[in-house]
C-alpha atoms as a PDB file:
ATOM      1  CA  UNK A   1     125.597  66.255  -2.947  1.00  0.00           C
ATOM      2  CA  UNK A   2     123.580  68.575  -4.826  1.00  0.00           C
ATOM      3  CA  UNK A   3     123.644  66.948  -8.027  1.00  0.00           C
ATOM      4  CA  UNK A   4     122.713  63.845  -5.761  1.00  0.00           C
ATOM      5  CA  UNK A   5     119.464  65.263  -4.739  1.00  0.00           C
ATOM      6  CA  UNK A   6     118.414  66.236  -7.886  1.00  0.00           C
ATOM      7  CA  UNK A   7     118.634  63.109  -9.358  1.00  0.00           C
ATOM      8  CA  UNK A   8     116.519  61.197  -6.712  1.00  0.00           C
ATOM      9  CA  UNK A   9     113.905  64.421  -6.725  1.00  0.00           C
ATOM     10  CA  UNK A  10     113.780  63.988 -10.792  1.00  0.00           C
ATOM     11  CA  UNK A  11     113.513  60.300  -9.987  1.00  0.00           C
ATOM     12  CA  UNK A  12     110.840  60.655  -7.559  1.00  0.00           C
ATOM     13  CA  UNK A  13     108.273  62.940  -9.859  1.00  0.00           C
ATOM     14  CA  UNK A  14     109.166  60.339 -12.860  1.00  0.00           C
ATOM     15  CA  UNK A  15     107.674  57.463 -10.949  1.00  0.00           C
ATOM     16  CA  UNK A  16     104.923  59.307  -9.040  1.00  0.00           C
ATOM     17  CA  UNK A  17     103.859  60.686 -12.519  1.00  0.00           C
ATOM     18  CA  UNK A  18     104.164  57.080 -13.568  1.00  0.00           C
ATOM     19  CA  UNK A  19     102.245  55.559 -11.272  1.00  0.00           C
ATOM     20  CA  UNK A  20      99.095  58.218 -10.904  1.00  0.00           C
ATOM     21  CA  UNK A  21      98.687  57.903 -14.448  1.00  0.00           C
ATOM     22  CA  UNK A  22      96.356  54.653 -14.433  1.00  0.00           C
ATOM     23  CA  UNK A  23      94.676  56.337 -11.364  1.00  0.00           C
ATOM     24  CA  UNK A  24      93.608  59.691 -13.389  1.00  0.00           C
ATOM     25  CA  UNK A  25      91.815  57.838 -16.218  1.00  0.00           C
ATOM     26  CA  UNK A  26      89.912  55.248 -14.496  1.00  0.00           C
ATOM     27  CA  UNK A  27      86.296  55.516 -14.991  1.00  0.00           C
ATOM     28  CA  UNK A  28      87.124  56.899 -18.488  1.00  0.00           C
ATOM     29  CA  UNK A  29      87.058  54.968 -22.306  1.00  0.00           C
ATOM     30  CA  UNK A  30      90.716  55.007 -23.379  1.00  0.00           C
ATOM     31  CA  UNK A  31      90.305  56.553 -27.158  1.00  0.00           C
ATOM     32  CA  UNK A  32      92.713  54.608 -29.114  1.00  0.00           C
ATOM     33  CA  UNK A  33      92.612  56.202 -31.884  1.00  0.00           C
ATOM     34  CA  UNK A  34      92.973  60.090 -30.385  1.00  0.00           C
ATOM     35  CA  UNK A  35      96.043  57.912 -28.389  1.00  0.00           C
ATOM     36  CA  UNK A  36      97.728  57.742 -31.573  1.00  0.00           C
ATOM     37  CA  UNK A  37      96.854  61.102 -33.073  1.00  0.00           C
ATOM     38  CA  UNK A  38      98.636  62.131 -29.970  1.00  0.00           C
ATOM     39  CA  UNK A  39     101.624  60.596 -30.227  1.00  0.00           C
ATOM     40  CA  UNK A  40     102.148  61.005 -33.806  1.00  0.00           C
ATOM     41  CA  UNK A  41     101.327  64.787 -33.547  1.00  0.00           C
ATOM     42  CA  UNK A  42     104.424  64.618 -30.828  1.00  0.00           C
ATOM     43  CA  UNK A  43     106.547  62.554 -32.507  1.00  0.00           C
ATOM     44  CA  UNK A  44     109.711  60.699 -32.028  1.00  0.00           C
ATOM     45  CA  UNK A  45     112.408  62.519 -30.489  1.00  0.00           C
ATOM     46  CA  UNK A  46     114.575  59.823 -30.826  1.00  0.00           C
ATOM     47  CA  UNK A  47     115.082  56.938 -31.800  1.00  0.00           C
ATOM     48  CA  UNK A  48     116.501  54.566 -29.243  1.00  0.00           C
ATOM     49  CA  UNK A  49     119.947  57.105 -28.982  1.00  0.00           C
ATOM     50  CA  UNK A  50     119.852  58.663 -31.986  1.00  0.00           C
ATOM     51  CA  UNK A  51     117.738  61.770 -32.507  1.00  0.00           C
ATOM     52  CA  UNK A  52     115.429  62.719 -34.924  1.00  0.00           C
ATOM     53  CA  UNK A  53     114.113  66.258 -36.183  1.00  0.00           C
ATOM     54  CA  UNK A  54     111.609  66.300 -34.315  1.00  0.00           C
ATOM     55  CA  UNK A  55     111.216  67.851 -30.851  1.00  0.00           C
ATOM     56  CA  UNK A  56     108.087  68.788 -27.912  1.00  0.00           C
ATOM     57  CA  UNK A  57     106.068  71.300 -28.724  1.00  0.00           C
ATOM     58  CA  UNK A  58     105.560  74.728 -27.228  1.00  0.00           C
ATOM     59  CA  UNK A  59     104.320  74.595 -23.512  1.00  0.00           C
ATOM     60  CA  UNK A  60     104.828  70.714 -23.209  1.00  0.00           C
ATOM     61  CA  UNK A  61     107.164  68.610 -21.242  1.00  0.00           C
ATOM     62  CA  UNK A  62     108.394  64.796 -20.813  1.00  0.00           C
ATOM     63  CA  UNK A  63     109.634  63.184 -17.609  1.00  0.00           C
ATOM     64  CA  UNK A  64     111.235  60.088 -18.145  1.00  0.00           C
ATOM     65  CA  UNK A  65     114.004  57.269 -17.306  1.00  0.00           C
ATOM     66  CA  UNK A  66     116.146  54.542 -18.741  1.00  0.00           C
ATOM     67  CA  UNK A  67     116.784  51.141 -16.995  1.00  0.00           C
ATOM     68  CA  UNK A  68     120.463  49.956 -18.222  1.00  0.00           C
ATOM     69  CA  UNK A  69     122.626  47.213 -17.396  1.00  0.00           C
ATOM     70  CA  UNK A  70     124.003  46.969 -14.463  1.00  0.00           C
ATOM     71  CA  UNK A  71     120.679  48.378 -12.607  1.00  0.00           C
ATOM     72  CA  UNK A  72     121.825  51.891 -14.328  1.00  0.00           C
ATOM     73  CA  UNK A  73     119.659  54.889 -14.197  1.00  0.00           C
ATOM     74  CA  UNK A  74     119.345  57.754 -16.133  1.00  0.00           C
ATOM     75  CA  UNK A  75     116.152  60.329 -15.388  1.00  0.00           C
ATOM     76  CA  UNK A  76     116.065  63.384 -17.555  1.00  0.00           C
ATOM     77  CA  UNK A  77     113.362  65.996 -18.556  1.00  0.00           C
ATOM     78  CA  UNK A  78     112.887  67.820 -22.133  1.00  0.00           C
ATOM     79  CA  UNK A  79     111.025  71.182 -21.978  1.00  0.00           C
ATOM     80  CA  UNK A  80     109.179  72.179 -25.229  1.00  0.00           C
ATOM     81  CA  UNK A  81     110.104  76.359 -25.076  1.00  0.00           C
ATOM     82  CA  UNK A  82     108.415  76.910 -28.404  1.00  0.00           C
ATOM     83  CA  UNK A  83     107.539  75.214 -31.832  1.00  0.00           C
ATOM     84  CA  UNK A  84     110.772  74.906 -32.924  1.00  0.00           C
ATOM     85  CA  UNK A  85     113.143  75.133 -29.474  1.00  0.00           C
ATOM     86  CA  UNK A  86     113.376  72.422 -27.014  1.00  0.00           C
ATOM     87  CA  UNK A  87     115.592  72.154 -23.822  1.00  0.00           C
ATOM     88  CA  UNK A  88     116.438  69.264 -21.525  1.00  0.00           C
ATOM     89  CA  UNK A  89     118.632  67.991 -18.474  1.00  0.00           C
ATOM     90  CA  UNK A  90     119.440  64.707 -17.130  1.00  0.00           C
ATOM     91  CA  UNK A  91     121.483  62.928 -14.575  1.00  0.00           C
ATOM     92  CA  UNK A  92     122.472  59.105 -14.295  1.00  0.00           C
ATOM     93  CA  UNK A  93     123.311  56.615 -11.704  1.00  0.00           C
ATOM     94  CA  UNK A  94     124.888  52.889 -11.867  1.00  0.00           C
ATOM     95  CA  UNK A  95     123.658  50.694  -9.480  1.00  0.00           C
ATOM     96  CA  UNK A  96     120.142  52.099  -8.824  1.00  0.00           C
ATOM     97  CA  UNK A  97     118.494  48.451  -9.126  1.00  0.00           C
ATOM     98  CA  UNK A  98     120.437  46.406  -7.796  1.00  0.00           C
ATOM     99  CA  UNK A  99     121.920  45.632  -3.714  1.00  0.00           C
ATOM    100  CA  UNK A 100     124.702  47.691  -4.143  1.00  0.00           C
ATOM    101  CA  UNK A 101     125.469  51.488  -3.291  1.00  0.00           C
ATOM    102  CA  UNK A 102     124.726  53.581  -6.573  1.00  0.00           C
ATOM    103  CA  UNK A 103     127.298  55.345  -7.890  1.00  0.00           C
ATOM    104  CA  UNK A 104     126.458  58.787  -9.288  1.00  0.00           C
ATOM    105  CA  UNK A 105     127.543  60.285 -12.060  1.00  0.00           C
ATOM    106  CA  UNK A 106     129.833  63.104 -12.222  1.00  0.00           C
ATOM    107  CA  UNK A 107     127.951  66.087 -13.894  1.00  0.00           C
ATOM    108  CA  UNK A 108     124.310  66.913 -15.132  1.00  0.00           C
ATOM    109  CA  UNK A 109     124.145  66.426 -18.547  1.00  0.00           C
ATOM    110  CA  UNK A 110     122.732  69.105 -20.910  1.00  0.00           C
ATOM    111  CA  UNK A 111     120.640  69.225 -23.850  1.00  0.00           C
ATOM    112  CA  UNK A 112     118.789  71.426 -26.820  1.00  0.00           C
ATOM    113  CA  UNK A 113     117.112  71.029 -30.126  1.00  0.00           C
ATOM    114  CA  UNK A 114     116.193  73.509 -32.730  1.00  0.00           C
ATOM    115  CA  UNK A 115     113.870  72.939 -35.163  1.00  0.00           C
ATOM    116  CA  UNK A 116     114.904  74.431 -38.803  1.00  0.00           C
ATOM    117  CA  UNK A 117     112.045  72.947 -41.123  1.00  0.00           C
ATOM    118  CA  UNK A 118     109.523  71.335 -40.833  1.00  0.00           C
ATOM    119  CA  UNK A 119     108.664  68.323 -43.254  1.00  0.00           C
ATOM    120  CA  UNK A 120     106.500  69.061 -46.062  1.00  0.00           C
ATOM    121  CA  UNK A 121     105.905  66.415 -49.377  1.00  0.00           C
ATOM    122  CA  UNK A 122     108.975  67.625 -50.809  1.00  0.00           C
ATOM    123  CA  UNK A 123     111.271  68.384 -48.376  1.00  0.00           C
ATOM    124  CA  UNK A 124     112.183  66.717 -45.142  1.00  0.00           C
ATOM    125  CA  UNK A 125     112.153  67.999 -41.616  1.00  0.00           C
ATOM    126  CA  UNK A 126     115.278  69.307 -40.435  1.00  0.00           C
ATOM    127  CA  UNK A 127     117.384  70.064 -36.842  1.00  0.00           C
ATOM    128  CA  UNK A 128     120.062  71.040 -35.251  1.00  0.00           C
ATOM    129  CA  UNK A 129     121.508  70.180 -31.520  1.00  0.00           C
ATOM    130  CA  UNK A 130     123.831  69.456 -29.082  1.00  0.00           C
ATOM    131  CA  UNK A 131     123.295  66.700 -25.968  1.00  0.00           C
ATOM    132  CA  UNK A 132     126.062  65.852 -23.809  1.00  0.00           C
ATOM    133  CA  UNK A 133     123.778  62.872 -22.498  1.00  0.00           C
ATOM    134  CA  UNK A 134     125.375  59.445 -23.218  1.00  0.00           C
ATOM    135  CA  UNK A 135     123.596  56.264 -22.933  1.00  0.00           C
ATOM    136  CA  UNK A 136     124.648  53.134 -20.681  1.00  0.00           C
ATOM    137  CA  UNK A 137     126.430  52.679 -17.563  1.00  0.00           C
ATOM    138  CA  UNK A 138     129.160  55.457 -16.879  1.00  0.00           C
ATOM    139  CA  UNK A 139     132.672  53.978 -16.816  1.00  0.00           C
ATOM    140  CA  UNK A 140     134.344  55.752 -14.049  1.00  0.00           C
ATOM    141  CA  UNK A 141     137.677  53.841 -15.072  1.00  0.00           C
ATOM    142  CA  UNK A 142     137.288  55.499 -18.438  1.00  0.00           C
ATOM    143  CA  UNK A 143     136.097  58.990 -17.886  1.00  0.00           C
ATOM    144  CA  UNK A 144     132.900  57.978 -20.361  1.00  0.00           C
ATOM    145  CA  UNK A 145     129.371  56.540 -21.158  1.00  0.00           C
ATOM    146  CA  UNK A 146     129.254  52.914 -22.295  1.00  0.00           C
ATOM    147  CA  UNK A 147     128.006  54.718 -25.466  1.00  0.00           C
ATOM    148  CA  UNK A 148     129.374  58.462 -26.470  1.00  0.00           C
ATOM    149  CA  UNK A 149     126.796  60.761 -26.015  1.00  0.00           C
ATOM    150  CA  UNK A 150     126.046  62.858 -29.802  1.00  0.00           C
ATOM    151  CA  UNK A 151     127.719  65.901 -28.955  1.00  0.00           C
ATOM    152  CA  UNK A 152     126.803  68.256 -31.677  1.00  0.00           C
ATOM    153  CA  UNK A 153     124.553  66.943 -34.674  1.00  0.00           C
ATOM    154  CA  UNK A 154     122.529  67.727 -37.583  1.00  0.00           C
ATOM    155  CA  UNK A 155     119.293  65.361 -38.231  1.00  0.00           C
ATOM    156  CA  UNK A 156     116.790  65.230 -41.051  1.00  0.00           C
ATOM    157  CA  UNK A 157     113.220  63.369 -40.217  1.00  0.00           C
ATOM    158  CA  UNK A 158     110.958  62.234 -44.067  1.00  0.00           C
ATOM    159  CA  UNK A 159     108.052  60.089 -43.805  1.00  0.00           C
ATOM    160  CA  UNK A 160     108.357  57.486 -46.899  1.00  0.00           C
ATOM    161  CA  UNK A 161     105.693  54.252 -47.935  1.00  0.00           C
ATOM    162  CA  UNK A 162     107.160  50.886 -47.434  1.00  0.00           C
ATOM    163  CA  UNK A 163     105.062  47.458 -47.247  1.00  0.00           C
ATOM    164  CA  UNK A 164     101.741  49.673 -46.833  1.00  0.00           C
ATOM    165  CA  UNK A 165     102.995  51.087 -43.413  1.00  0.00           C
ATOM    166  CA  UNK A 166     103.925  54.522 -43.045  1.00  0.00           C
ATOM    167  CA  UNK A 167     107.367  54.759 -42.447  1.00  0.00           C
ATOM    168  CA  UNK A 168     109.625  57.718 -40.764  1.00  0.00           C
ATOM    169  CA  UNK A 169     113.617  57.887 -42.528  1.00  0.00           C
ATOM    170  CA  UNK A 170     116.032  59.378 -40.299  1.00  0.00           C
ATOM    171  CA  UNK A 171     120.143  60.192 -40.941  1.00  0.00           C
ATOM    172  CA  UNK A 172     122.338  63.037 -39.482  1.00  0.00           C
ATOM    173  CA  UNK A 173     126.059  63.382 -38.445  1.00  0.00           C
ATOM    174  CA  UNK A 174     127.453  63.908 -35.440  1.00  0.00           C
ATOM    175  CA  UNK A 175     130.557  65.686 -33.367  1.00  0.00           C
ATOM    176  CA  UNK A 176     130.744  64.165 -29.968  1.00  0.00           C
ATOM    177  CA  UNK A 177     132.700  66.445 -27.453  1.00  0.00           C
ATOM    178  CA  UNK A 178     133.653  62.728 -25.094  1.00  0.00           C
ATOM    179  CA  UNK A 179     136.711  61.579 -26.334  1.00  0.00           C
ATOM    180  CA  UNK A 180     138.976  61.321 -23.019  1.00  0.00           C
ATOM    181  CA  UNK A 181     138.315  57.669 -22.968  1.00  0.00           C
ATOM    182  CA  UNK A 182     141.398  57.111 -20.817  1.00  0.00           C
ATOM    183  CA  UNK A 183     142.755  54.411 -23.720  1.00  0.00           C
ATOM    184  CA  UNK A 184     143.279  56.078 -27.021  1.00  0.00           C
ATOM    185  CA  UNK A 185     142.688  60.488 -26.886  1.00  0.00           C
ATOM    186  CA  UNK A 186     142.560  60.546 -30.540  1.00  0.00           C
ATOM    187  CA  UNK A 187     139.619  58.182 -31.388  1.00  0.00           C
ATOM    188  CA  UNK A 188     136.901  61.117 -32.622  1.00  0.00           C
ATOM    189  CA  UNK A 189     135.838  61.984 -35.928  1.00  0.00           C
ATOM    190  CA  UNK A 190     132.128  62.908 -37.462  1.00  0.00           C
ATOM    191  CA  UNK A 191     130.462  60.425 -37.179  1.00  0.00           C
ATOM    192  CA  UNK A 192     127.253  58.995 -39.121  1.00  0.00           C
ATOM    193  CA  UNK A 193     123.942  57.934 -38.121  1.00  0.00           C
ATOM    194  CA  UNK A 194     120.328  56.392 -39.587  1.00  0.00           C
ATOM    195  CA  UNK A 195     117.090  54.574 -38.511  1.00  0.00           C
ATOM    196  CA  UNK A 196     113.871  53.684 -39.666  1.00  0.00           C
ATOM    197  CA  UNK A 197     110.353  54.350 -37.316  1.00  0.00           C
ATOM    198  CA  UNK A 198     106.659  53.366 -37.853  1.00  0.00           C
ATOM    199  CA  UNK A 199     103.550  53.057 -35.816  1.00  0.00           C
ATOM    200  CA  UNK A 200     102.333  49.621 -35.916  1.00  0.00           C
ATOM    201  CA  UNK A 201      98.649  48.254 -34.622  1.00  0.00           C
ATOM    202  CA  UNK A 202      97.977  48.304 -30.972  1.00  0.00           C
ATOM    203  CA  UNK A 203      99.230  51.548 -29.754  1.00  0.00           C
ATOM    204  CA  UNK A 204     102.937  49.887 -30.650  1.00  0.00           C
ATOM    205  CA  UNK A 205     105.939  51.740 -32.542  1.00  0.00           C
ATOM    206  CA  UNK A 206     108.848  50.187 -33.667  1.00  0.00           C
ATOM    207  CA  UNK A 207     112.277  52.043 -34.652  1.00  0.00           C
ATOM    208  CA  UNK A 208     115.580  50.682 -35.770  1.00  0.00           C
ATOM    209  CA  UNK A 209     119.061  52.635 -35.942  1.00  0.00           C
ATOM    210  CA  UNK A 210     122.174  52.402 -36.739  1.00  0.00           C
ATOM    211  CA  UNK A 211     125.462  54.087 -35.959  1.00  0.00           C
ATOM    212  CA  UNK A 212     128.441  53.986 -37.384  1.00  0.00           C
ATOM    213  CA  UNK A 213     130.726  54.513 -34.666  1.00  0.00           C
ATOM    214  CA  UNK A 214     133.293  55.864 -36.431  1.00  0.00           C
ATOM    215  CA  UNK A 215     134.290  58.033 -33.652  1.00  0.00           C
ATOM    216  CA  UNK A 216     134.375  55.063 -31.218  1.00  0.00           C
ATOM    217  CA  UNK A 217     136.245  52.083 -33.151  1.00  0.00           C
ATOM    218  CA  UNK A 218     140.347  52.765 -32.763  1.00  0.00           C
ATOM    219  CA  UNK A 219     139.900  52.320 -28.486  1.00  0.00           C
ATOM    220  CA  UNK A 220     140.701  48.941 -26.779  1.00  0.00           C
ATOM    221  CA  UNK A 221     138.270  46.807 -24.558  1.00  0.00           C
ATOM    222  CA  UNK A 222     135.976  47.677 -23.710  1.00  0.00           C
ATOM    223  CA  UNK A 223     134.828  50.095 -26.688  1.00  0.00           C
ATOM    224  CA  UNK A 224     133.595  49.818 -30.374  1.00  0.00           C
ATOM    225  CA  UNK A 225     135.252  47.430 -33.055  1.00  0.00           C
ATOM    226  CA  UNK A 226     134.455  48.791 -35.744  1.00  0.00           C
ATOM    227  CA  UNK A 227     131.663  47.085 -36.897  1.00  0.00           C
ATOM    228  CA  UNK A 228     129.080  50.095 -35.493  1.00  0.00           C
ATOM    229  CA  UNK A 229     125.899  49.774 -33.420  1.00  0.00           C
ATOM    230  CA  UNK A 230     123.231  48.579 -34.044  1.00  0.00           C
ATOM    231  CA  UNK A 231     120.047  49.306 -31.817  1.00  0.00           C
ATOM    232  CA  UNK A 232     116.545  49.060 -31.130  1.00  0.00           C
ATOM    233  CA  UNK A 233     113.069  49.487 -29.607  1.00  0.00           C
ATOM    234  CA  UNK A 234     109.409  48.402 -29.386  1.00  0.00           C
ATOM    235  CA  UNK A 235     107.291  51.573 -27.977  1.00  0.00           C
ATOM    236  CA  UNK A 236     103.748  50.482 -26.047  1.00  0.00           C
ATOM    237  CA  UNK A 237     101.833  53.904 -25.936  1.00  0.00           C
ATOM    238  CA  UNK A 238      99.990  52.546 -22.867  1.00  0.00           C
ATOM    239  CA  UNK A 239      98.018  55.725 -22.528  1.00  0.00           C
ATOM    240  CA  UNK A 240      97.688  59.063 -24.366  1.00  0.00           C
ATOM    241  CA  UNK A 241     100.421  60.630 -22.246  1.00  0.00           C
ATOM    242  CA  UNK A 242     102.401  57.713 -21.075  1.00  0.00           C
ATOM    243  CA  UNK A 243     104.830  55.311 -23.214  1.00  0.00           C
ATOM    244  CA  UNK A 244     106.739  52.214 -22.472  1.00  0.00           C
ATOM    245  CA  UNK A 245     109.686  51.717 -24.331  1.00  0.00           C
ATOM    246  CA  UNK A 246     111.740  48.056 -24.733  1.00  0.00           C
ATOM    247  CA  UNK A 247     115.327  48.686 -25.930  1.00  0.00           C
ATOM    248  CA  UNK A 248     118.250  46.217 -27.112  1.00  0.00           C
ATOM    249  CA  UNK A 249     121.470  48.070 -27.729  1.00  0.00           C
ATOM    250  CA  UNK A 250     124.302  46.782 -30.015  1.00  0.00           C
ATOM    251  CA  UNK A 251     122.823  44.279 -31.355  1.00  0.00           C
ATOM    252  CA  UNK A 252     125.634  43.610 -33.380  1.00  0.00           C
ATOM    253  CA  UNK A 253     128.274  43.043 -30.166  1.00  0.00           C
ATOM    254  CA  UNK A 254     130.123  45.546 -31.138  1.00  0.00           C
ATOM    255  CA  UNK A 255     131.460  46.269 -27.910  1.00  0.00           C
ATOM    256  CA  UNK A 256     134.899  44.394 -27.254  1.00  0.00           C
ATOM    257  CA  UNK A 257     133.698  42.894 -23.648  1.00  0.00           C
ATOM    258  CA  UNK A 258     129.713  42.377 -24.777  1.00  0.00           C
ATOM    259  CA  UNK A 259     128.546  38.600 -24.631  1.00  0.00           C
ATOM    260  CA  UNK A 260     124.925  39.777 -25.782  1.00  0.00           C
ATOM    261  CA  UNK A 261     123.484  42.923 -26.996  1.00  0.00           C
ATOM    262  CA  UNK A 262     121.893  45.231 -24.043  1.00  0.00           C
ATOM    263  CA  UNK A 263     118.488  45.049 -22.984  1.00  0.00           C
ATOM    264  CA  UNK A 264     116.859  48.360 -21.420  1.00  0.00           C
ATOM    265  CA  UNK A 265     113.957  50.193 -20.580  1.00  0.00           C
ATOM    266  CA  UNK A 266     112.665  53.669 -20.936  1.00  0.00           C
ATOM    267  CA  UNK A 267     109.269  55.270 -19.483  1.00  0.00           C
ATOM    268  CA  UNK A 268     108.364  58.499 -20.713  1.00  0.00           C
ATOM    269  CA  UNK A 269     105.766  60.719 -19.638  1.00  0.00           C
ATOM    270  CA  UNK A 270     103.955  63.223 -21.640  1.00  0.00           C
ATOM    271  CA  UNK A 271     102.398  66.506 -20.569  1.00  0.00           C
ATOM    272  CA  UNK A 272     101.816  70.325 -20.917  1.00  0.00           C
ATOM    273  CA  UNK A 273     101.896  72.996 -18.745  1.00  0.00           C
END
């Protein structure tokens, strides 16, 4: 019951923060350019699942939620503690948009980011963190996210050239702690991960990532097949503060029961204390 209330209160400030935001900046000359400075100077925290070495910084905070198949919700927050630390919480629901009775998940899911490095011309950015926040529906039948959450992971972040855009290269490993999937216990291994980002014209972003999988490939239906998944996302920094994110997950149908890849989306809301 508890965790039940938390999720609709988290809920409740995403989309009131979400919808006062065109209210507080009428009257006012968008600044595209300072828009971008913005987000840049933030930076990605993630791809579309996969994270990146980059995190909030001190005295800042995001509010957002992911839209999933299914009508599947997931609201979370990410609290930037200092340069280098950053702490978050989240908790998911299936059935949120759509005329059937959600069905919560079982536990609040927990997450935390440390900053090692940061990237200079030589050397890239580097992190280290743990999340035990999955993406997807949660499979009560299977004790699990549609997708494993990253458990424990290392992640470097190095801004390289390619076809005169500025482009962000991103690879890590991972250690995911869900592996009572209910079909095969032993299906977990370190697992590998990669993506490219860049910030295109028009307040877009665009990031691409792939995972191996290679702790989620030895299951039956409705898990991974080995071929890994592929996933990603077109970011609309609508304003400064606010960004609208369009997702496709496993593009590659990697999943045993998928017909098409999944579509999604994620609103995140920027903002300091």
């Amino acid at each position: 019951m508890l965790a039940r209330k938390a999720f609709w209160a988290l809920s409740g400030v995403i989309g009131f923060s979400a919808l006062i935001a065109p209210v507080v900046v009428v009257g006012q000359t968008v600044d595209y350019e300072e828009t971008t400075t913005y987000v840049a100077e933030v930076g990605n925290r993630e791809l579309v699942d996969a994270p990146t070495a980059h995190s909030l910084p001190r005295g800042s905070f995001d509010l957002n939620f992911q839209v999933n198949a299914g009508g599947a919700l997931t609201a979370a927050t990410n609290i930037g503690l200092s340069e280098f630390l950053m702490v978050g919480f989240s908790y998911g629901a299936n059935g949120v948009f759509s005329q059937d009775d959600p069905s919560y998940n079982p536990n609040v899911e927990f997450s935390v980011k440390w900053r090692l490095t940061e990237e200079s011309q030589t050397m890239p950015g580097l992190a280290l963190g743990f999340t035990s926040q999955g993406s997807g529906p949660y499979l009560d039948a299977f004790n699990r996210s549609t997708y494993k959450p990253k458990g424990f992971y290392g992640v470097f972040s190095k801004e390289i050239g390619i076809t005169g855009y500025v482009w962000e290269l991103h690879g890590g490993a991972n250690y995911s702690i869900e592996t009572a999937d209910n079909v095969v216990e032993t299906d977990k291994s370190v697992n590998l991960f990669g993506g490219l980002s860049t910030e295109l014209r028009h307040n877009l972003k665009f990031a691409v990532e792939y995972d191996f999988g290679l702790d989620d490939n030895k299951s039956g239906a409705p898990f991974g097949r080995g071929r890994g998944y592929l996933n990603a996302a077109l970011k609309w920094v609508y304003f400064d503060n606010l960004q609208i994110e369009f997702t496709a997950r496993d593009l590659l149908s990697n999943r045993r029961e998928a017909e098409s890849f999944e579509r999604g989306l994620r609103i995140v809301y920027l903002e300091y204390f």
